[in-house]
Protein backbone atom coordinates (compact mmCIF):
# COMPACT_ATOMS: atom_id res chain seq x y z
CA UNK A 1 0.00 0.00 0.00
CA UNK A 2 1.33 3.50 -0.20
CA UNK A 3 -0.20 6.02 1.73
CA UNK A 4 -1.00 9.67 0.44
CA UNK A 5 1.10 12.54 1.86
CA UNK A 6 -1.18 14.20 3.75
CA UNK A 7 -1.70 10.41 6.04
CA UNK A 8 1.71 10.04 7.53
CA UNK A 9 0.72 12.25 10.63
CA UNK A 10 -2.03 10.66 11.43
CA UNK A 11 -0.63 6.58 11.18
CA UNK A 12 -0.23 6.77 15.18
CA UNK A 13 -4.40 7.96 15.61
CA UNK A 14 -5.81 5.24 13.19
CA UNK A 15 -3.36 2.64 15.03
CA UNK A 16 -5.18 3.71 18.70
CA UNK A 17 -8.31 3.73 17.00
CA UNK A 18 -8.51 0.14 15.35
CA UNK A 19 -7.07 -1.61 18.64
CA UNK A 20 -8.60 -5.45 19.38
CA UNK A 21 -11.49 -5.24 21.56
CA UNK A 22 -11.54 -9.03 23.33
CA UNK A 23 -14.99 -10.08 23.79
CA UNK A 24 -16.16 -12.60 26.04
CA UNK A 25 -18.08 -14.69 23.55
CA UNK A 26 -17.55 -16.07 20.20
CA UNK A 27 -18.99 -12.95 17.87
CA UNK A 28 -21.00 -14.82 14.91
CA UNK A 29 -22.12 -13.76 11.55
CA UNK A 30 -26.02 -13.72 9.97
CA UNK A 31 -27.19 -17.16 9.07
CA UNK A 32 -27.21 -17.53 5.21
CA UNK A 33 -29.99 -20.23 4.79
CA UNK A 34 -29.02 -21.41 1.26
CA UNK A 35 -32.56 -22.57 -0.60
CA UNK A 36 -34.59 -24.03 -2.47
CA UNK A 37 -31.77 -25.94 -4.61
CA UNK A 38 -28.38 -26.89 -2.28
CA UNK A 39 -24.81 -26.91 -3.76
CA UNK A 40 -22.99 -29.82 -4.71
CA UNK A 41 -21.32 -29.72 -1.26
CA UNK A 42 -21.73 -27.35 2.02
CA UNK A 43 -20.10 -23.98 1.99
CA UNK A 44 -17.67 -23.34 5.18
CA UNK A 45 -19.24 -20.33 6.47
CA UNK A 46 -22.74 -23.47 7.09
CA UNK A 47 -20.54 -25.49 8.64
CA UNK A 48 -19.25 -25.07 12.00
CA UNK A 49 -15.39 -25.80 10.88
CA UNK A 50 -15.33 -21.62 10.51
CA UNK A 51 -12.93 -20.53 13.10
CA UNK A 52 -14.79 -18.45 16.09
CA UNK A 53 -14.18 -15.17 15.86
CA UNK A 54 -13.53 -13.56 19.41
CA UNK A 55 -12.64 -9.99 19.14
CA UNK A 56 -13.49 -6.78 17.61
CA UNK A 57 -11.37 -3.86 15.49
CA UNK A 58 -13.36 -0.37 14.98
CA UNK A 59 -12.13 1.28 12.22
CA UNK A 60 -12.39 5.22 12.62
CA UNK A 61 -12.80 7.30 9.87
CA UNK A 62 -11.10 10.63 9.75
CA UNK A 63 -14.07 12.29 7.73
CA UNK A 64 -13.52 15.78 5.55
CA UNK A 65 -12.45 13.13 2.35
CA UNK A 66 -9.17 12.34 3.83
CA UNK A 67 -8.06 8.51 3.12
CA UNK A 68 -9.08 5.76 5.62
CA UNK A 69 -7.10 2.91 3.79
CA UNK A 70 -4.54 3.09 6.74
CA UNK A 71 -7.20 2.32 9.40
CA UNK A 72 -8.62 -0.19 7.54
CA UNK A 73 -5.44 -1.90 7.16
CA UNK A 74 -4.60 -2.00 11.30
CA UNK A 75 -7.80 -2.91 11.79
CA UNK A 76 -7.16 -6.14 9.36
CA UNK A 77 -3.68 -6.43 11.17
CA UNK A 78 -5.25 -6.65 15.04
CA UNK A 79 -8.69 -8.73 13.82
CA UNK A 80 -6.50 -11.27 11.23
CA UNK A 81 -6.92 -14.62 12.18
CA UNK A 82 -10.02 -14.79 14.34
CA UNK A 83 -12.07 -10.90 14.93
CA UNK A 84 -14.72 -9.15 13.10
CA UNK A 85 -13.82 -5.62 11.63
CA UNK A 86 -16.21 -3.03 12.33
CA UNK A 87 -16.76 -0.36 9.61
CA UNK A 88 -20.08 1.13 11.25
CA UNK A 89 -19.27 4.76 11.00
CA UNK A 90 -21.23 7.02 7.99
CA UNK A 91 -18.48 7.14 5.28
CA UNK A 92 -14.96 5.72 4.54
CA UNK A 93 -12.64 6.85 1.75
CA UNK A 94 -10.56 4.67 0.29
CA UNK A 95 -7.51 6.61 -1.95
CA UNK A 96 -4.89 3.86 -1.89
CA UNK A 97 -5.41 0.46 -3.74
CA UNK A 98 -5.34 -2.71 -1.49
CA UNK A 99 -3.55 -5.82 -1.65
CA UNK A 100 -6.10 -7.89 0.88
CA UNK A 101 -5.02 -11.34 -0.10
CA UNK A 102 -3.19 -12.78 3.30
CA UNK A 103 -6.25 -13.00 5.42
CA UNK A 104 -7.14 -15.93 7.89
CA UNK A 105 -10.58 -16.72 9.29
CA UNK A 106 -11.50 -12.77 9.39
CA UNK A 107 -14.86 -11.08 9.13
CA UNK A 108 -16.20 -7.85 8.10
CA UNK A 109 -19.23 -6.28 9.67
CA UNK A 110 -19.82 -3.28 6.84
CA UNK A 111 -22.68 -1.18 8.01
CA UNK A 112 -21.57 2.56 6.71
CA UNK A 113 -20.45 3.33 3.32
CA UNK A 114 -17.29 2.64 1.63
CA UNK A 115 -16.55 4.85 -1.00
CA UNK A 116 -13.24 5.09 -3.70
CA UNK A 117 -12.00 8.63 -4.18
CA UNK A 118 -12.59 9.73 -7.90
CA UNK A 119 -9.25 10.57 -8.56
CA UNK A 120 -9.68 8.66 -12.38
CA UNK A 121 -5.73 9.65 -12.68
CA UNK A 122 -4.53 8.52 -9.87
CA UNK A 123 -6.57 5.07 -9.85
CA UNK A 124 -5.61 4.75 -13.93
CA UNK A 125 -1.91 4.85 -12.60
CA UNK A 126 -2.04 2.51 -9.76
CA UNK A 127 -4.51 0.09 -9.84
CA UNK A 128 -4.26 -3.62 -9.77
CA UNK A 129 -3.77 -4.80 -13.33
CA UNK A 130 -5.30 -8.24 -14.61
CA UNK A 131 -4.26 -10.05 -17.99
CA UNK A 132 -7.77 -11.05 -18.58
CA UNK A 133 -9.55 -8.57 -20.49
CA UNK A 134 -7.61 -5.92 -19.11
CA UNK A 135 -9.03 -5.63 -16.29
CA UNK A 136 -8.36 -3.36 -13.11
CA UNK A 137 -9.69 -3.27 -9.55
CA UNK A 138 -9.29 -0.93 -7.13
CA UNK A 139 -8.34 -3.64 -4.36
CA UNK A 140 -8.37 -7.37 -4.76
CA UNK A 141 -9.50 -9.84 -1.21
CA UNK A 142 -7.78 -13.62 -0.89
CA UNK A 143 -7.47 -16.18 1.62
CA UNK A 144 -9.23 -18.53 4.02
CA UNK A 145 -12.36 -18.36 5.59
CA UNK A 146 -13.85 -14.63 5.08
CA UNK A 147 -17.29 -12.87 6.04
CA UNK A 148 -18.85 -9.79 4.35
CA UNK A 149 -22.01 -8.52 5.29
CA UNK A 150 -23.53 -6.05 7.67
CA UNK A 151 -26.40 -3.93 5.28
CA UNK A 152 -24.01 -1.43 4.50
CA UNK A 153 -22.70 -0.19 0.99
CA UNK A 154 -19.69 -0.39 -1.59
CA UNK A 155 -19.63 2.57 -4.03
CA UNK A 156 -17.31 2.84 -7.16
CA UNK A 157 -18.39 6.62 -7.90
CA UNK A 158 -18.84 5.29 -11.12
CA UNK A 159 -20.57 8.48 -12.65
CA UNK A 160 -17.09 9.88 -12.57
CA UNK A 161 -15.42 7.35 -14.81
CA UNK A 162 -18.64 7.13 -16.82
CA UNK A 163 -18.64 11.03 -18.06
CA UNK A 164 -14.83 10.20 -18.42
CA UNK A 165 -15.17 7.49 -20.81
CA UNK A 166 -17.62 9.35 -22.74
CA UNK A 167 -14.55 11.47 -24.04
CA UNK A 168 -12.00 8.96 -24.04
CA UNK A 169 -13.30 5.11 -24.88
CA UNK A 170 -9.91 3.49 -23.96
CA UNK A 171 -10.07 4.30 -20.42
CA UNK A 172 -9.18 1.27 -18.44
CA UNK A 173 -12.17 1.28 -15.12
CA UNK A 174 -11.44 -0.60 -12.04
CA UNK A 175 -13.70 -3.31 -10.90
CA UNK A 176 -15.71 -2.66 -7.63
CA UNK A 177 -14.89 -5.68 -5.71
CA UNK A 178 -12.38 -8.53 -6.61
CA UNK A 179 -12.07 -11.79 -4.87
CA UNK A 180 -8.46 -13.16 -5.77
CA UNK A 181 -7.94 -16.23 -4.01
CA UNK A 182 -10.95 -16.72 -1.62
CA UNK A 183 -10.93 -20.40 -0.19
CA UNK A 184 -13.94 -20.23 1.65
CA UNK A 185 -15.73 -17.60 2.53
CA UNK A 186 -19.14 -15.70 2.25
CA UNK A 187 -20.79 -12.11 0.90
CA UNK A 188 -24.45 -10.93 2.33
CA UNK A 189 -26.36 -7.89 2.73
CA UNK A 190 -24.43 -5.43 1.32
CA UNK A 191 -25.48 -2.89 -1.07
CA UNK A 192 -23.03 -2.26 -4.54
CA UNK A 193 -23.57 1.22 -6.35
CA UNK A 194 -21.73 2.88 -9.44
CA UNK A 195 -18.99 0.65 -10.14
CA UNK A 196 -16.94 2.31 -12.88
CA UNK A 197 -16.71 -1.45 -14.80
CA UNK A 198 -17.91 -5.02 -13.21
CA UNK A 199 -19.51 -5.05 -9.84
CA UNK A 200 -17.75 -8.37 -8.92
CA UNK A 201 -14.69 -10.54 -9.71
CA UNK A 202 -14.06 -13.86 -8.04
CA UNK A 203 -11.07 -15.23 -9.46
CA UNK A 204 -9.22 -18.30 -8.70
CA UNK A 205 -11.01 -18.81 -5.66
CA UNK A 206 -13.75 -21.60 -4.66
CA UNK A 207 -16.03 -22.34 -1.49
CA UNK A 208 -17.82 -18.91 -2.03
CA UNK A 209 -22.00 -18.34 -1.05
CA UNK A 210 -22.98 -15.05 -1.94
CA UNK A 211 -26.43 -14.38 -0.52
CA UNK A 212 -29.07 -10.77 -0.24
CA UNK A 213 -27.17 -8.76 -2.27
CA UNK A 214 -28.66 -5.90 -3.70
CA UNK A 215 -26.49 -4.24 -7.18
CA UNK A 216 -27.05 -0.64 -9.04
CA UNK A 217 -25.69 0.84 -11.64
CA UNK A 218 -27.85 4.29 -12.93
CA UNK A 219 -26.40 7.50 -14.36
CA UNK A 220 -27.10 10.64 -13.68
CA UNK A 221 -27.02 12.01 -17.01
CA UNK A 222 -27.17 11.37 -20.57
CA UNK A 223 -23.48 9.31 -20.26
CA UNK A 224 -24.61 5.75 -20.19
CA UNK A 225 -22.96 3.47 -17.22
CA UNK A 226 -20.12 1.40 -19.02
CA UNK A 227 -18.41 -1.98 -19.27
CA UNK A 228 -14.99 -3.15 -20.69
CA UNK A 229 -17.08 -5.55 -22.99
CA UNK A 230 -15.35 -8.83 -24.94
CA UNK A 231 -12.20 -6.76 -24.98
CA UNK A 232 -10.22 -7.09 -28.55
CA UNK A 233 -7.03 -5.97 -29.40
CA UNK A 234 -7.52 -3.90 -32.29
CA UNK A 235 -4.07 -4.80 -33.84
CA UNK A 236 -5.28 -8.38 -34.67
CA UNK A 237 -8.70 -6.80 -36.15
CA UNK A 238 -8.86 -5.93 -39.71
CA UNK A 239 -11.88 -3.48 -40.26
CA UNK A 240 -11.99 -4.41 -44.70
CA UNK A 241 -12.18 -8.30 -43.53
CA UNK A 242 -14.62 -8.06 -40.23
CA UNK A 243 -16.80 -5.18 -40.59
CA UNK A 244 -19.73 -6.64 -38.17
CA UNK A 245 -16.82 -7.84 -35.45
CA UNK A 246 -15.76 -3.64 -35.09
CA UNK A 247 -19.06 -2.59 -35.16
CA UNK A 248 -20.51 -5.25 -32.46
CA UNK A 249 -17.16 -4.59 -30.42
CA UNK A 250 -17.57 -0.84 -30.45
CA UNK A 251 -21.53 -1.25 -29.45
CA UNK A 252 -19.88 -3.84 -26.50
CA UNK A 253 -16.99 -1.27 -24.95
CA UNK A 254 -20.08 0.89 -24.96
CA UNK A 255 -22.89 -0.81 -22.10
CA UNK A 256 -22.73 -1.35 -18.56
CA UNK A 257 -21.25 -3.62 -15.97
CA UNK A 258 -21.46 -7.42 -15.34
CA UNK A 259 -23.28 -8.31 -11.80
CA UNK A 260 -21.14 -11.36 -11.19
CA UNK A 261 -18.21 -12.62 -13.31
CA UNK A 262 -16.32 -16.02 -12.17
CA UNK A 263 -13.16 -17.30 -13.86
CA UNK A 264 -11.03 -19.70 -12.75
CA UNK A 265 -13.16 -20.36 -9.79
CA UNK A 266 -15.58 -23.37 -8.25
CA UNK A 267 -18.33 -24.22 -6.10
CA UNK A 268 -19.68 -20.99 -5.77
CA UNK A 269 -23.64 -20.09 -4.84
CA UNK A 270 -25.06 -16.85 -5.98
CA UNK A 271 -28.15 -16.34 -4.76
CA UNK A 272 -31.45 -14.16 -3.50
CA UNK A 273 -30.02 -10.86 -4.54
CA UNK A 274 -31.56 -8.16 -6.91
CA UNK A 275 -29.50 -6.47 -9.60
CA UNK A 276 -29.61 -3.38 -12.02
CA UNK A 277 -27.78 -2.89 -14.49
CA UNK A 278 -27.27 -3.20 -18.62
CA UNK A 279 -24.41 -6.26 -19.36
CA UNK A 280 -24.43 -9.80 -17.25
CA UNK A 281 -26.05 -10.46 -14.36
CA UNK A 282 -24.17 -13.47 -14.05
CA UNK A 283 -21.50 -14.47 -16.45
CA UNK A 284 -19.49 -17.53 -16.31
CA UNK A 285 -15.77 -16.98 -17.38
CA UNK A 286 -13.16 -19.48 -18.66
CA UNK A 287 -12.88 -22.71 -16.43
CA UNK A 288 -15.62 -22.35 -14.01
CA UNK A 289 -17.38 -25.20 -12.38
CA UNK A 290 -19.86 -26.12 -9.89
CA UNK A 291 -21.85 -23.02 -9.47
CA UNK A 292 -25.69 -22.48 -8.36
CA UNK A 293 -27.32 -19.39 -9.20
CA UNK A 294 -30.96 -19.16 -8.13
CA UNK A 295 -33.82 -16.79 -6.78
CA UNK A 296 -31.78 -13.25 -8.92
CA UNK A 297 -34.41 -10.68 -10.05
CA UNK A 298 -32.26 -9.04 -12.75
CA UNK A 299 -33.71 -5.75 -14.54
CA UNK A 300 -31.87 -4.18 -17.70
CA UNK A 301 -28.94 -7.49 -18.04
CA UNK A 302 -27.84 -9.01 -21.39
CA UNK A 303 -29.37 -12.09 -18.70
CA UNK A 304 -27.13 -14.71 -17.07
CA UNK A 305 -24.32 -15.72 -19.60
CA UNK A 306 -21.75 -19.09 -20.04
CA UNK A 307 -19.00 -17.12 -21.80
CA UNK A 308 -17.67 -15.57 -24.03
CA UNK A 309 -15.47 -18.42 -24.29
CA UNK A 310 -12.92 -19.50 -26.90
CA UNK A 311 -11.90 -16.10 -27.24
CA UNK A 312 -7.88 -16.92 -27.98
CA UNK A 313 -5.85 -19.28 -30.10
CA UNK A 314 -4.08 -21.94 -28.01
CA UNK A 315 -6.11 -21.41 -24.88
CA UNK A 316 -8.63 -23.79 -23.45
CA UNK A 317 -11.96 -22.26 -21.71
CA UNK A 318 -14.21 -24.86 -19.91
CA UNK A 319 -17.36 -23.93 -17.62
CA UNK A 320 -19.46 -27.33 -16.03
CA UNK A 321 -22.01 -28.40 -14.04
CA UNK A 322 -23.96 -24.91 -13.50
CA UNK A 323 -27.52 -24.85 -12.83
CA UNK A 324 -29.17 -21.65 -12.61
CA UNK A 325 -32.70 -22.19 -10.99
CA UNK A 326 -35.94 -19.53 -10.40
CA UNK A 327 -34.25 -16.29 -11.79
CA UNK A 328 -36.50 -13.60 -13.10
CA UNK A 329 -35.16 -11.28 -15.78
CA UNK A 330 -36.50 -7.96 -16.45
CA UNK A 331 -36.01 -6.18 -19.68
CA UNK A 332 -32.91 -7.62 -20.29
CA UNK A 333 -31.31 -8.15 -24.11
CA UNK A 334 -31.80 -11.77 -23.10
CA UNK A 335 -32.59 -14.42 -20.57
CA UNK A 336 -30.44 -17.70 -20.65
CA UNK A 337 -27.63 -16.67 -22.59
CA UNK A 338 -24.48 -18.86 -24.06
CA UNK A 339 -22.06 -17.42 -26.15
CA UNK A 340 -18.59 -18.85 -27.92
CA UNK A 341 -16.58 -17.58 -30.50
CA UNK A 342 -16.07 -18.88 -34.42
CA UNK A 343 -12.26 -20.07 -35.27
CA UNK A 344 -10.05 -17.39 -35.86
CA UNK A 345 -10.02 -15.30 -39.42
CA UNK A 346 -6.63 -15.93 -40.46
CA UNK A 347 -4.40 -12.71 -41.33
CA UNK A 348 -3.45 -11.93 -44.50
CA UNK A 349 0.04 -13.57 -44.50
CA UNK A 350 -1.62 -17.13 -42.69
CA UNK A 351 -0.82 -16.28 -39.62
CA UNK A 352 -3.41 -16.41 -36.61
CA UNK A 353 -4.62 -13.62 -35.08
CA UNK A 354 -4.82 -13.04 -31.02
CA UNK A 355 -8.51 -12.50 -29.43
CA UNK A 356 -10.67 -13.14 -32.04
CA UNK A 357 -11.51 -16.29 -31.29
CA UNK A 358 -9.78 -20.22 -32.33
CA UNK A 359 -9.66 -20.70 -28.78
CA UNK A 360 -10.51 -24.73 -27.63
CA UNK A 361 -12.50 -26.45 -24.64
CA UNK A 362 -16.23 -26.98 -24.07
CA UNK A 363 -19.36 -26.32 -21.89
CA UNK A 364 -20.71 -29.01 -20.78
CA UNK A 365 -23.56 -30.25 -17.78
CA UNK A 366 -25.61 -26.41 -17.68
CA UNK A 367 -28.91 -26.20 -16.94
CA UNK A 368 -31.46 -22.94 -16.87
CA UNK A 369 -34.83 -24.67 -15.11
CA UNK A 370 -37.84 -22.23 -14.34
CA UNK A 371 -36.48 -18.70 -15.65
CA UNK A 372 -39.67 -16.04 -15.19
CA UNK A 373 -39.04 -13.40 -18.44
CA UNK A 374 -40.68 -10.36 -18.41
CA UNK A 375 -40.03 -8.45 -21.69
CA UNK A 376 -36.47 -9.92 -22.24
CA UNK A 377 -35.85 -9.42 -26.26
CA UNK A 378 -34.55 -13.27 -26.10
CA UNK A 379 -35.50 -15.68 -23.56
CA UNK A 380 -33.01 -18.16 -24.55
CA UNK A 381 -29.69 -16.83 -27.33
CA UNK A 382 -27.53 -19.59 -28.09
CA UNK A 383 -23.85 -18.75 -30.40
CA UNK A 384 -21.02 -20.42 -31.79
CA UNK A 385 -20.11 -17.31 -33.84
CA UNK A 386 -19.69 -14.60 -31.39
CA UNK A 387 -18.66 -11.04 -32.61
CA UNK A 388 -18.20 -12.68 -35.83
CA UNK A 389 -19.99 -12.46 -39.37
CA UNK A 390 -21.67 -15.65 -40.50
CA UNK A 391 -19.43 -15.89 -43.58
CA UNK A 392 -16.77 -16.12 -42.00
CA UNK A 393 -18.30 -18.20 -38.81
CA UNK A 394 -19.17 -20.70 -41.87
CA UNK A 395 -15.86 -20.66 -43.18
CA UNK A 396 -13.91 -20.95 -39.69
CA UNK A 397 -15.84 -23.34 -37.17
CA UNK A 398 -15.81 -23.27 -33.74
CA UNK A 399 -13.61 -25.78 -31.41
CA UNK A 400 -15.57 -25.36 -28.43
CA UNK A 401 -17.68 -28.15 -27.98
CA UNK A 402 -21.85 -27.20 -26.70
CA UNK A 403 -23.05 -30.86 -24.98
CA UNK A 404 -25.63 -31.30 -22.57
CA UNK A 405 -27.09 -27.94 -22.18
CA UNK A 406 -31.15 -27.70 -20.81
CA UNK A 407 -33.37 -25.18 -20.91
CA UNK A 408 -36.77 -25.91 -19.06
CA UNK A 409 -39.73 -24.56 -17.70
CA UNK A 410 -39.64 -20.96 -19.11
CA UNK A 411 -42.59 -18.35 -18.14
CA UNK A 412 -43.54 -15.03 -19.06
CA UNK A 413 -44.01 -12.42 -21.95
CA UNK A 414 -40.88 -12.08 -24.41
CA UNK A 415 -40.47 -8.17 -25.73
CA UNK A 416 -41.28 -7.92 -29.34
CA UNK A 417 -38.59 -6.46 -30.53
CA UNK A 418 -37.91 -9.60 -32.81
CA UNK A 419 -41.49 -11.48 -32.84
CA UNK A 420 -42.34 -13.51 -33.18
CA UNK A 421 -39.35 -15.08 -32.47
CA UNK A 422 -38.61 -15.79 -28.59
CA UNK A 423 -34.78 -17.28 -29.15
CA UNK A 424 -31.96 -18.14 -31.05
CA UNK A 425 -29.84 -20.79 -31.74
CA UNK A 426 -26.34 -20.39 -34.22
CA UNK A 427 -24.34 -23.18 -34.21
CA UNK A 428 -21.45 -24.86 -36.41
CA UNK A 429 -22.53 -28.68 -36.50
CA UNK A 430 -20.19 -30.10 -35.52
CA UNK A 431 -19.73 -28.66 -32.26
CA UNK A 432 -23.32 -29.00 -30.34
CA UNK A 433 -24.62 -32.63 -29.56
């Protein structure tokens, strides 16, 4: 972490302020009753192999806009490894990016407001940088046995970076909230606003139940709230040979934020939450496995989405064994949603191009049972030729492989912006049995 300037005099107040308060009992956190549909296997924070948490850190926050990341972080140092952090005054400012990713059996009882400074310079500079998609985050969480909740609320400013984007398109937005190595742990009853990309990121992580979450993302103005999309790197795209693939990608970089994005990750539960906002509510990333979704109300999504996948040459994406049960989706561009991309165009001199699809693997064992729509332009949108015209989707299959996909027990009114059709289904033979 490094701390702003105008901090250093006040390290020796936050240190007094966020001392352990030993209580006499084991503190707990809310029950998350998971229902109707149970995971694969319990979730830690169910079981009673958590590890009690018996003491409490208050983080103070110095008000007036100055940066409470140096509280926060002695509270985490006294309440690591057994104590509850208590962030239960109005507002906190975070300024400073924050490498959370060493914590043991740690909770954090979030009843005020966190809120990230909108200094879009400062964060552009020194944010954490992923390789996929380019992402960014403002701080990234990891570890062993975690607790959010407490009714309070995250907020990205994302109006900020919104009006920013609207004058320059390649600015890079940090993700709200990024789980980066979470082996069990557990999200509830927090509130999300304005994140200036995704909401969430759980990467690399498994054992995770996120439960009564509640997500929005609304602008102010006439600057619409923005995403990073499918991004591309426009050196490998050649606007005379894929004139749909730049238009679709420009429309993409243009729309809001994903709810939930998981890559890399397993046994997760996403449940009973409610979410606004214009791009995924859910979407499944490369190689992720074992994941309920049920009871979302959604409003606005592009609906909850397996991909993209098969995005690069040489790399393999696999998501299995998902079943997304009782979600209701609102408006949204669709309902049920799986999208891979075509082979890759070769260049002109026969070599392959990078991000444009060609990439390998399969999605297998995913089931959408009793989705409610209610004026979704697609309840169900099936691809093989993502961001990619159907001459050239016809010419250069897919190698992801579509088997044993259901959708069942849909309900509800379908918008008619393409009736009468309610879905769509493009495929390359060869790759859906």
């Amino acid at each position: 972490m490094r701390l702003n300037p105008s901090n250093y005099a006040l390290v020796s107040i936050l240190l007094l302020s966020s001392c352990a308060e030993t209580v006499s009992s084991a503190l707990s956190h809310p029950e998350i009753i998971i229902s109707p549909l149970q995971p694969s296997k319990p979730h830690l924070t169910t079981t009673t192999l958590s590890t009690p948490r018996n003491r409490n850190c208050h983080v103070s926050s110095l008000g007036s806009g100055f940066d409470d990341s140096a509280a926060l972080l002695s509270a985490i140092k006294s309440c690591n490894h057994g104590g509850v952090v208590q962030l239960n005054e109005t507002i906190y400012k975070i300024s400073t990016p924050l490498n959370l990713q060493s914590l043991q059996s740690i909770d954090f009882n979030i009843s005020g407001t966190i809120q990230f400074s909108p200094n879009i310079t400062y964060w552009t500079a020194n944010s954490f940088k992923y390789v996929f998609q380019n992402s960014s985050a403002f701080w990234q969480w990891g570890g062993n046995d975690i607790n959010w909740y407490g009714g309070g609320t995250i907020d990205g400013n994302g109006q900020s970076w919104w009006d920013a984007f609207a004058k320059d398109s390649t600015l890079a937005r940090p993700i709200l909230f990024v789980m980066n190595g979470l082996n069990g742990g557990s999200m509830s009853g927090l509130k999300m606003r304005s994140p200036p990309n995704w909401f969430n990121f759980i990467t690399g992580s498994e054992d995770v139940l996120i439960s009564g979450m509640t997500l929005t993302a609304v602008t102010n103005n006439l600057n619409p709230v923005k995403n990073s999309g499918e991004f591309l790197p426009y050196s490998s795209i050649y606007s005379t040979e894929l004139p749909m693939l730049n238009k679709q990608n420009k429309q993409n970089r243009q729309i809001s934020k994903d709810g939930w994005d998981t890559y890399l990750s397993s046994h997760i539960t996403i449940q009973n939450s409610t979410i606004l906002n214009t791009d995924d509510c859910v979407s499944f990333k490369p190689n992720s496995s074992s994941i309920l979704v049920q009871n979302l109300a959604c409003t606005g999504s592009h609906g909850i989405s397996v991909g993209s996948l098969g995005q690069y040459v040489g790399v393999t994406d696999i998501v299995e064994d998902i079943y997304i049960y009782n979600n209701t989706l609102s408006k949204s561009g669709d309902a049920a949603r799986i999208k891979v991309w075509a082979g890759a165009v070769p260049n002109p001199n026969g070599s392959l191009p990078y991000g444009v699809g060609g990439g390998n693997g399969s999605v297998r064992n995913v089931t959408y049972d009793s989705m409610t729509i209610a004026g979704d332009d697609y309840s169900i949108e099936l691809t093989s030729c993502y961001m990619q015209t159907t001459a050239n989707c016809n010419a250069y299959l897919t190698k992801m492989i579509i088997q044993d996909v259901v959708f069942k027990n849909f309900a509800g009114v379908s918008s008619t912006k393409y009736a009468p059709k309610v879905g769509t289904l493009i495929c390359s033979s060869a790759a859906v049995s």
